[in-house]
Each structure stands twice: as C-alpha cells, then as structure tokens.
C-alpha atoms as a PDB file:
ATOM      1  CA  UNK A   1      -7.670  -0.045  10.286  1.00  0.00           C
ATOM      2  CA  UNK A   2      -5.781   3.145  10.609  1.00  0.00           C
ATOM      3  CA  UNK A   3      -3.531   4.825   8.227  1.00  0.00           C
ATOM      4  CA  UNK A   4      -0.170   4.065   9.873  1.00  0.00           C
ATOM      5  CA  UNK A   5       0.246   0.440   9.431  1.00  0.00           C
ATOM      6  CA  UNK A   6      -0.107   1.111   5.429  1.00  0.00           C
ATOM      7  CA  UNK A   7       2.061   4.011   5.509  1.00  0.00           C
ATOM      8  CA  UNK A   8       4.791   2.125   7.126  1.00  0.00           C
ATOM      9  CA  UNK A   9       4.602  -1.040   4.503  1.00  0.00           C
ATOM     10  CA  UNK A  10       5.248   2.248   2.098  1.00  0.00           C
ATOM     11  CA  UNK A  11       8.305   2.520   4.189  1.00  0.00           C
ATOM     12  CA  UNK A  12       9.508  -0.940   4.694  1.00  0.00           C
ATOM     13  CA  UNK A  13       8.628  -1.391   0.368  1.00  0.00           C
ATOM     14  CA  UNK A  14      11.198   1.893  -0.234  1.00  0.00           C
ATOM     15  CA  UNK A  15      14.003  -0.378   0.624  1.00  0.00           C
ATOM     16  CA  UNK A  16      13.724  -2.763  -1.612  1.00  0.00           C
ATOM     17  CA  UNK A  17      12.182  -0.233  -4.871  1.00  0.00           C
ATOM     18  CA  UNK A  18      14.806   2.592  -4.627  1.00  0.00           C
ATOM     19  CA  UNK A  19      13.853   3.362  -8.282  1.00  0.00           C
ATOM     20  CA  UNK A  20      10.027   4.402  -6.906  1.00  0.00           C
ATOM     21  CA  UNK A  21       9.390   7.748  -5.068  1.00  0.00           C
ATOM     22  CA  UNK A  22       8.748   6.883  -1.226  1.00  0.00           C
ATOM     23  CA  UNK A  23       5.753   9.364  -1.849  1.00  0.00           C
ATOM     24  CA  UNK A  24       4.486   7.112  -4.731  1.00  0.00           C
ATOM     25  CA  UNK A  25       4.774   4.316  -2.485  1.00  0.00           C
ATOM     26  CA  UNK A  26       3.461   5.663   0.989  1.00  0.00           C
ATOM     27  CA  UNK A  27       0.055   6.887  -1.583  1.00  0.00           C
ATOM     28  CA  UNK A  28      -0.353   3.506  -3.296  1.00  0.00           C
ATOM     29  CA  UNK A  29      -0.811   1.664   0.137  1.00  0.00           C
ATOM     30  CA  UNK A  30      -3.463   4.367   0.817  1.00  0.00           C
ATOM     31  CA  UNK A  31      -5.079   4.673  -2.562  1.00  0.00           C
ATOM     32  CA  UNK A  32      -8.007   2.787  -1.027  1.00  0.00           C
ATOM     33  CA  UNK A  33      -8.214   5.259   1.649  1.00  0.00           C
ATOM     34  CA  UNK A  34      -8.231   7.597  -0.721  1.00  0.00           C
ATOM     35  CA  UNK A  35     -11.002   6.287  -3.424  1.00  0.00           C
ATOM     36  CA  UNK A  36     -13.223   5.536  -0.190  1.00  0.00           C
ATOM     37  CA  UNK A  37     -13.089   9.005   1.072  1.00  0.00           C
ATOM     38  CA  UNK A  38     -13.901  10.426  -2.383  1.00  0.00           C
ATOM     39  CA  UNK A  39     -17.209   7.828  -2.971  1.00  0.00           C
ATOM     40  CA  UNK A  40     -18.134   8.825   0.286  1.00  0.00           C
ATOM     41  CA  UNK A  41     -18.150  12.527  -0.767  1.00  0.00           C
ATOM     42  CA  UNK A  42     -19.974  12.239  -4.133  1.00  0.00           C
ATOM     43  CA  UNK A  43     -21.862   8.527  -4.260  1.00  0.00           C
ATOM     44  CA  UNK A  44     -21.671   6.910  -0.383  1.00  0.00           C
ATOM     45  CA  UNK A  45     -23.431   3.762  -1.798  1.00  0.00           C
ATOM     46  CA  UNK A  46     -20.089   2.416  -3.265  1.00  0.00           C
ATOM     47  CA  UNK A  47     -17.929   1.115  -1.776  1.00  0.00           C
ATOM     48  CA  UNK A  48     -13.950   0.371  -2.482  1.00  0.00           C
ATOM     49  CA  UNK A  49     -12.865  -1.913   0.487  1.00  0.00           C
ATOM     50  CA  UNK A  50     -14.180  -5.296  -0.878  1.00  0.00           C
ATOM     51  CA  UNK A  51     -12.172  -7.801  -2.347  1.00  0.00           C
ATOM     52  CA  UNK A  52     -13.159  -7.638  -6.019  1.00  0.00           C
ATOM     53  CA  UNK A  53     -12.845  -4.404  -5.666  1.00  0.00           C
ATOM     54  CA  UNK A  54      -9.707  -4.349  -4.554  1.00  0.00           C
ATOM     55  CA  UNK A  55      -8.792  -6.373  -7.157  1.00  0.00           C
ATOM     56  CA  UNK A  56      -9.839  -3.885  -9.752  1.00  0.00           C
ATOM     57  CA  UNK A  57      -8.293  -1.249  -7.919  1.00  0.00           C
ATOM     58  CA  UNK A  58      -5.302  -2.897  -8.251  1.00  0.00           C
ATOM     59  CA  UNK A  59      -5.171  -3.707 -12.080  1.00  0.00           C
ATOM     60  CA  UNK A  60      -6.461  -0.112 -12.314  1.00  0.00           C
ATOM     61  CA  UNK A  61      -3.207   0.669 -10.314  1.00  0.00           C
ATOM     62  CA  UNK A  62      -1.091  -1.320 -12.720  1.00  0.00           C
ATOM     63  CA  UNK A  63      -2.335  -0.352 -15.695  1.00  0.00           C
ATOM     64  CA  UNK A  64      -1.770   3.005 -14.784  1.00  0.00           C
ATOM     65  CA  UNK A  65       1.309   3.213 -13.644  1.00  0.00           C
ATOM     66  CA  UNK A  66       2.477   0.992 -17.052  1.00  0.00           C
ATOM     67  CA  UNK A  67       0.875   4.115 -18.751  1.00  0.00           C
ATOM     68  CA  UNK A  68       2.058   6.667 -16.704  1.00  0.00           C
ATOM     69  CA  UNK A  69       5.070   5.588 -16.874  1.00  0.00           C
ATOM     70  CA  UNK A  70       5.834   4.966 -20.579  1.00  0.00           C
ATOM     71  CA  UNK A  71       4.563   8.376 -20.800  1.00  0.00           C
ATOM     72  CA  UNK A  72       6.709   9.982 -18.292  1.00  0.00           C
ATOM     73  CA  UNK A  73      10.014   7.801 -19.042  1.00  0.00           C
ATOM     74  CA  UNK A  74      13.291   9.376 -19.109  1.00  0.00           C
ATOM     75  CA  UNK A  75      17.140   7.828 -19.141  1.00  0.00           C
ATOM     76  CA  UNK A  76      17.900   8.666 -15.932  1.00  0.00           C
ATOM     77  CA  UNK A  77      14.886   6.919 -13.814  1.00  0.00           C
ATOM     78  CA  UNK A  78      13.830   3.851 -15.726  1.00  0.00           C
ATOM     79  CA  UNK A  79      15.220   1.956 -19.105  1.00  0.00           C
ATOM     80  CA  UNK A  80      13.127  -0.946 -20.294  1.00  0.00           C
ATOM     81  CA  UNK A  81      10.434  -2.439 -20.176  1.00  0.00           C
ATOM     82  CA  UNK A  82      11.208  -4.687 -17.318  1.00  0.00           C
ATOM     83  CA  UNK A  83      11.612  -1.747 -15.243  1.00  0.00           C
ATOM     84  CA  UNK A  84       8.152  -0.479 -16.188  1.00  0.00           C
ATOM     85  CA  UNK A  85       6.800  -3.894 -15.437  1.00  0.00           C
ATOM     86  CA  UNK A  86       8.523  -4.396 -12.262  1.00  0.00           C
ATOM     87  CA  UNK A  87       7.323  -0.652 -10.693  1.00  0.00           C
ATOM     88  CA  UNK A  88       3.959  -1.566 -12.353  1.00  0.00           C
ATOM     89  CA  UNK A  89       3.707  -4.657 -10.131  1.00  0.00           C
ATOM     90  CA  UNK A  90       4.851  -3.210  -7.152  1.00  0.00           C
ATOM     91  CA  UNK A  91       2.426  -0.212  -7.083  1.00  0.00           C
ATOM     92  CA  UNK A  92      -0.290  -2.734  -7.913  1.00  0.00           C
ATOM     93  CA  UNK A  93       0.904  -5.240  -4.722  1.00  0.00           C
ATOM     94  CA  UNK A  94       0.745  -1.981  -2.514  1.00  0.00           C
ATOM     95  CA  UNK A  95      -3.063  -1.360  -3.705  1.00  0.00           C
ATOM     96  CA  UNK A  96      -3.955  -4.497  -2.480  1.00  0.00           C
ATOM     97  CA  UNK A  97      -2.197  -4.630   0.050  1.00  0.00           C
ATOM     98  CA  UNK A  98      -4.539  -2.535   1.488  1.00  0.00           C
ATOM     99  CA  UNK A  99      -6.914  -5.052   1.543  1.00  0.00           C
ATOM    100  CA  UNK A 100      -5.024  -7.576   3.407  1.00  0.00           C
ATOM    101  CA  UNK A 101      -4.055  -5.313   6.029  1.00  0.00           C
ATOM    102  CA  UNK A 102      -7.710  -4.230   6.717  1.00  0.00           C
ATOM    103  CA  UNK A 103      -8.967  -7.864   7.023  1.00  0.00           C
ATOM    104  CA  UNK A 104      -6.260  -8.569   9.475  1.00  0.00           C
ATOM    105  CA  UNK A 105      -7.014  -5.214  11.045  1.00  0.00           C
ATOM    106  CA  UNK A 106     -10.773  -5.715  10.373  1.00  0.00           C
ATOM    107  CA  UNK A 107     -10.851  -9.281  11.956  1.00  0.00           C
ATOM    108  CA  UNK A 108      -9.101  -8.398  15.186  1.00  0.00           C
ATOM    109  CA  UNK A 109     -11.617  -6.167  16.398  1.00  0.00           C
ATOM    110  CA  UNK A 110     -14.406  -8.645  14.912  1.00  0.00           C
ATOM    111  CA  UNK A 111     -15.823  -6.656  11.943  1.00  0.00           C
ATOM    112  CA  UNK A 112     -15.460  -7.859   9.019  1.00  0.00           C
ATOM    113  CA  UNK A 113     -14.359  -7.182   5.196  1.00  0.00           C
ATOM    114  CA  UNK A 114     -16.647  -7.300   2.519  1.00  0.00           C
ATOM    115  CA  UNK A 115     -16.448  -9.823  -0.194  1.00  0.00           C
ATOM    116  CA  UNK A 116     -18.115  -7.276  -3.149  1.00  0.00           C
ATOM    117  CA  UNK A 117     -19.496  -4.044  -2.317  1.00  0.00           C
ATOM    118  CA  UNK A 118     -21.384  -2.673   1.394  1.00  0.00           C
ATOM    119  CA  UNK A 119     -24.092  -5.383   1.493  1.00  0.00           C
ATOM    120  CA  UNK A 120     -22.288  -8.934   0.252  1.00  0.00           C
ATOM    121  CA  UNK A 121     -20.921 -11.316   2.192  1.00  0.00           C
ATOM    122  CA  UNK A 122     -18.111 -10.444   4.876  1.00  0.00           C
ATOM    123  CA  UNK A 123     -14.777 -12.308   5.534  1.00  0.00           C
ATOM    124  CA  UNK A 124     -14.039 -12.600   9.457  1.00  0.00           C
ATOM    125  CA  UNK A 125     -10.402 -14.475  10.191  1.00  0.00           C
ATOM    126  CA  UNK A 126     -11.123 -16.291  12.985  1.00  0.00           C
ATOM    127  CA  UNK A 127      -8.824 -14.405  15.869  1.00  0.00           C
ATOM    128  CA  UNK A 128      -9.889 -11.666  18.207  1.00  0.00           C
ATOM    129  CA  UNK A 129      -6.964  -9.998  20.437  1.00  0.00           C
ATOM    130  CA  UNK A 130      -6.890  -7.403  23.112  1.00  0.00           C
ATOM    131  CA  UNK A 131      -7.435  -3.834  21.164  1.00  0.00           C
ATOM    132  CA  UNK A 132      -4.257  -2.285  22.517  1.00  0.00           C
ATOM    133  CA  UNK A 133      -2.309  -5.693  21.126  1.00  0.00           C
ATOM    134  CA  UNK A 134      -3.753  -5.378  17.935  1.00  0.00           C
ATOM    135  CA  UNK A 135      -3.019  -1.611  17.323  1.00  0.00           C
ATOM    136  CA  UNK A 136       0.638  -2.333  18.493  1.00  0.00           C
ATOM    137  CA  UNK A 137       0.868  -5.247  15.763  1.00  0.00           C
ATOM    138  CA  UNK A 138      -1.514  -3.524  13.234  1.00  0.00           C
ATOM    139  CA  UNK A 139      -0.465   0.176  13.381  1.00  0.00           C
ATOM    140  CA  UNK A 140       2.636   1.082  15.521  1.00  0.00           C
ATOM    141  CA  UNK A 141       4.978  -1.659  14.795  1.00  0.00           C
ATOM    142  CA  UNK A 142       4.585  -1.807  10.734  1.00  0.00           C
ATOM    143  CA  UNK A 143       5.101   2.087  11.296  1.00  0.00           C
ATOM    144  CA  UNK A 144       8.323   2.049  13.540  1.00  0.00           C
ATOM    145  CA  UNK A 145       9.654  -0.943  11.540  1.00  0.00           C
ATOM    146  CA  UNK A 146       8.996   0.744   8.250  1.00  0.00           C
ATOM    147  CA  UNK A 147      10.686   4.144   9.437  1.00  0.00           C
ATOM    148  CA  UNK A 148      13.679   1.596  11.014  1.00  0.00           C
ATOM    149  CA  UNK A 149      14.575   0.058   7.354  1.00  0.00           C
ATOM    150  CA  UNK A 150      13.934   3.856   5.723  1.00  0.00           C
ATOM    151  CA  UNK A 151      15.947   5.348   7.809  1.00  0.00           C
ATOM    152  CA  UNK A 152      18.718   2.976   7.465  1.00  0.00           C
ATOM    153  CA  UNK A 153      18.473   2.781   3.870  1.00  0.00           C
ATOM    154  CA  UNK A 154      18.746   6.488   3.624  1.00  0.00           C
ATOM    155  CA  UNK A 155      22.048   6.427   5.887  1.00  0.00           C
ATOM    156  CA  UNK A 156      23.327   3.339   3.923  1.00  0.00           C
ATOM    157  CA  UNK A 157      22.312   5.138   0.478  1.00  0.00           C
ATOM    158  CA  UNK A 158      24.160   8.634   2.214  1.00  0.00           C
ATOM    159  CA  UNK A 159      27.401   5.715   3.198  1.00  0.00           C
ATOM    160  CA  UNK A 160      27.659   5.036  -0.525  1.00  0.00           C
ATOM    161  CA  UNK A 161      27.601   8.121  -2.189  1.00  0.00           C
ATOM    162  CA  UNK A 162      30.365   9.531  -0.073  1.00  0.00           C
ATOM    163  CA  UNK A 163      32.774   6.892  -0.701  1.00  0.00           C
ATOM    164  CA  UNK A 164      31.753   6.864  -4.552  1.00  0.00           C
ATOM    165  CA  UNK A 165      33.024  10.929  -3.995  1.00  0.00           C
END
C-alpha cells in the first residue's frame, strides 16, 4: 500500500492526541515503511511487514516512547504517568496500524501479508475490488479525511485561543 493512507490516519489520530506532535504521529504510522527501507539497504533478507513482526515493532514502539519520554518529560507537555502510558499506547497502535492497513491494502489487489518473515505463510482477506476503488478507499480518502479533521482541529484549536485572549 502507499504512503498516504498511513499518513492520513496520522492526521485523523492528531485530533484526538493534541498532547503528541502531528510529526510524531504522521512517522509512527510509517515506521514500518521506514525499518523496511533500511533492511532493504543493509540485510534485504528481513523483512518487517509480517505480523509478528509487527507486533514487535510495536512493543519496540512502546517501550520506547515510555523511555523516551520519561527522559524527555517536562511540566509543560506531559505530567504523570498516565500521560506517558496513554502517548505510549497510541504511538504503539499507530505502528501496527501499519499492518492492518497493508493487509487491507495488500488483499485488494490479491497479494498477500506475511504471517512471520518473506517466506511464511501469507494472509489474503477474501475481497478483490477494482484498483482505482481500492486506491480511492485505501489511499485518497484516509488522506483527505485525515487533512478534513486536522484542519478543523487546527481552526477549532485557533477558535479557542482567541476567545481565551
């Protein structure tokens, strides 16, 4: 699958995690992406778009950002340790997310998703659709929709901080 229908989930998510950098967000839906590109550079036999892992990619992602955070934490961003857990599961979510999106993605166009690594098992949903269909669901309408709720959060965000002045 392309690269915009995880960018905009990175869009619709910023809604909903004001306290997370859209940037953060937008790069944790393509963190996959981005691990996949790097194998391919220095070891092309592994491979990062199964689903186990995915799965370790995303505890990876987790434990990470707990870290990350707890080192990085200030007063003005996050407080507690809530907070740290809440981001931590939300940048996690966004890794695999990834996943789900390619099977989807993946199964429209009748490829499938690996299981484990290049040469296990793959995982075909049963559904084939037109290709121009599928990139309208898949990549343009996660994309418009995400820029839709961003850009009205921003104005609504914009709203509020004018009347609090």
């Amino acid at each position: 699958m392309g690269v915009f229908g995880h960018i905009g989930l990175g869009f619709i998510i910023k809604r909903f995690t004001p306290q997370i950098p859209l940037w953060i967000l937008v790069v944790s839906t393509m963190f996959i992406d981005l691990l996949a590109m790097t194998f391919f550079i220095f070891a092309p036999l592994w491979t990062t778009h199964g689903l186990f892992m995915s799965l370790i990619w995303s505890i990876v992602a987790f434990f990470s950002t707990v870290f990350i955070t707890k080192y990085l934490n200030n007063k003005r961003d996050i407080n507690t340790s809530i907070d740290i857990i809440n981001t931590s599961v939300v940048i996690g979510m966004l890794v695999f997310s990834h996943w789900v999106i390619d099977l989807i993605g993946w199964s429209m166009t009748g490829n499938g998703i690996p299981l484990l690594f290049n040469d296990s098992q793959l995982l075909l949903l049963d559904f084939q659709i037109d290709l121009i269909i599928g990139l309208l669901i898949m990549e343009i309408g996660p994309m418009i929709v995400g820029l839709v709720i961003y850009i009205h959060y921003i104005r609504h965000l914009k709203k509020s901080q004018i009347n609090k002045a």
